[in-house]
Protein backbone atom coordinates (compact mmCIF):
# COMPACT_ATOMS: atom_id res chain seq x y z
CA UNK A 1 93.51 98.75 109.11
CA UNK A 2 93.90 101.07 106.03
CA UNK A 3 96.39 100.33 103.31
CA UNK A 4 95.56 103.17 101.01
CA UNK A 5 98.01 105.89 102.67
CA UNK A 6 101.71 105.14 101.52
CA UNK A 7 102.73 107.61 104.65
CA UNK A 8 101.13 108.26 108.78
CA UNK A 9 97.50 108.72 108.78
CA UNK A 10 96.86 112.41 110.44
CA UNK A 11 92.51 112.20 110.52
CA UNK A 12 89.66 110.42 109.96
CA UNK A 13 86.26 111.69 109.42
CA UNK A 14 82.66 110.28 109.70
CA UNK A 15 79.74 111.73 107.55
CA UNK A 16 76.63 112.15 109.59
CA UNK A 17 74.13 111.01 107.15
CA UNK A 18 76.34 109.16 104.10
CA UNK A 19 77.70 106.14 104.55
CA UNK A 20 80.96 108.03 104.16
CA UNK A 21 84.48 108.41 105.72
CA UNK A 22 87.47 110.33 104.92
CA UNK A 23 91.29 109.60 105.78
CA UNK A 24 93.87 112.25 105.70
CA UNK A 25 97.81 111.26 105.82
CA UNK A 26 101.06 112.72 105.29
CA UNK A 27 101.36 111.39 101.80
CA UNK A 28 99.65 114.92 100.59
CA UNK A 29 95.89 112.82 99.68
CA UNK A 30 92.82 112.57 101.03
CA UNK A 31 90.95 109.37 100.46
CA UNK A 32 86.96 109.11 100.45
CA UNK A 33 85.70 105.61 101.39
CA UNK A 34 82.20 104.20 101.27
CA UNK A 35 81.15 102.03 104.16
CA UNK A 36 79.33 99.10 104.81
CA UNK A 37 79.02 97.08 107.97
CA UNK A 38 76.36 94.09 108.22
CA UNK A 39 74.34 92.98 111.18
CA UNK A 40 75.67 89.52 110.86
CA UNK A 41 79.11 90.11 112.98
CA UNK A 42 80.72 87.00 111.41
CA UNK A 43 80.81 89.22 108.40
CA UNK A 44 83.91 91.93 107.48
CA UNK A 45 82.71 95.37 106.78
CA UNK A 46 82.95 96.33 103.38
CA UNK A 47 85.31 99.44 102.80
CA UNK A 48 85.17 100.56 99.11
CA UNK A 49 87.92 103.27 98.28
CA UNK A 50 85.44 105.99 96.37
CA UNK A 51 87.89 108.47 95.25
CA UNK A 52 91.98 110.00 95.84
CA UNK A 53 91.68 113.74 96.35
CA UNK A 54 94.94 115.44 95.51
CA UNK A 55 95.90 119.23 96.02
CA UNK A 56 98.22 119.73 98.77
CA UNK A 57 101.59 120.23 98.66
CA UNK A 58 103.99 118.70 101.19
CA UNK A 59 105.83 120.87 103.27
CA UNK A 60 108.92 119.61 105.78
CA UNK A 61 107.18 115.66 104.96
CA UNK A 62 103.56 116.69 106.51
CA UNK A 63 100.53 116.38 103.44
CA UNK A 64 97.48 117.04 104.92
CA UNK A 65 97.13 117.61 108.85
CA UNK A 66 93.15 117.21 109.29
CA UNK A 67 89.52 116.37 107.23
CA UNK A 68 86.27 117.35 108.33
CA UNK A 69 82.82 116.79 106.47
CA UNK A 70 80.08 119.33 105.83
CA UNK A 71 77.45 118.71 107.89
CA UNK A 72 74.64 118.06 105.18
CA UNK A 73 76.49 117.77 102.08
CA UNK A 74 79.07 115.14 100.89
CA UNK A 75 81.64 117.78 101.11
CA UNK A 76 84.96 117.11 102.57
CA UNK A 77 87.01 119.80 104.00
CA UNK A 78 90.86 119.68 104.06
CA UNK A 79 93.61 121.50 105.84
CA UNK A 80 97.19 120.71 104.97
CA UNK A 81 100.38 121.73 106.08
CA UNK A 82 101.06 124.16 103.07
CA UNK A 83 99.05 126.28 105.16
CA UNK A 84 95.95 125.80 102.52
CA UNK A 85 92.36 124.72 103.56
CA UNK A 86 90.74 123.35 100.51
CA UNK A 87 87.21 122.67 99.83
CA UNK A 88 86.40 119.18 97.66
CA UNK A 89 82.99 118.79 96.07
């Protein structure tokens, strides 16, 4: 369960090759996590909040609508409801 997100949760991404996942909610922020899960299964999975990316603007209370990664790079790619797509490197 993630607590980051003070609103709904609209998308979650996986990176393909990073360690990487991104949540997208109606709060207008996109948050990068780092990921860790252990072969022992007695163990939690370690979710470390990386960083807050900010730059939509909300629009009838929806933020950001979707997140995608680049397929090679640690890019993220955001669409919000502001009718923006923005590009975080």
């Amino acid at each position: 369960m993630l607590r980051h997100h003070k609103k709904a949760v609209r998308g979650v991404a996986y990176h393909r090759l990073y360690p990487l996942f991104a949540s997208a909610s109606d709060d207008g922020s996109v948050i990068v996590c780092h990921g860790t899960v252990y072969s022992d299964l007695l163990q939690n999975p370690l979710l470390v909040p990386v960083k807050v990316l900010k730059g939509h603007v909300l629009t009838h209370d929806l933020g950001v609508l979707d997140v995608t990664f680049h397929p090679t790079q640690p890019w993220v790619f955001s669409s919000g409801a502001d009718a923006t797509i923005r590009l975080f490197t």
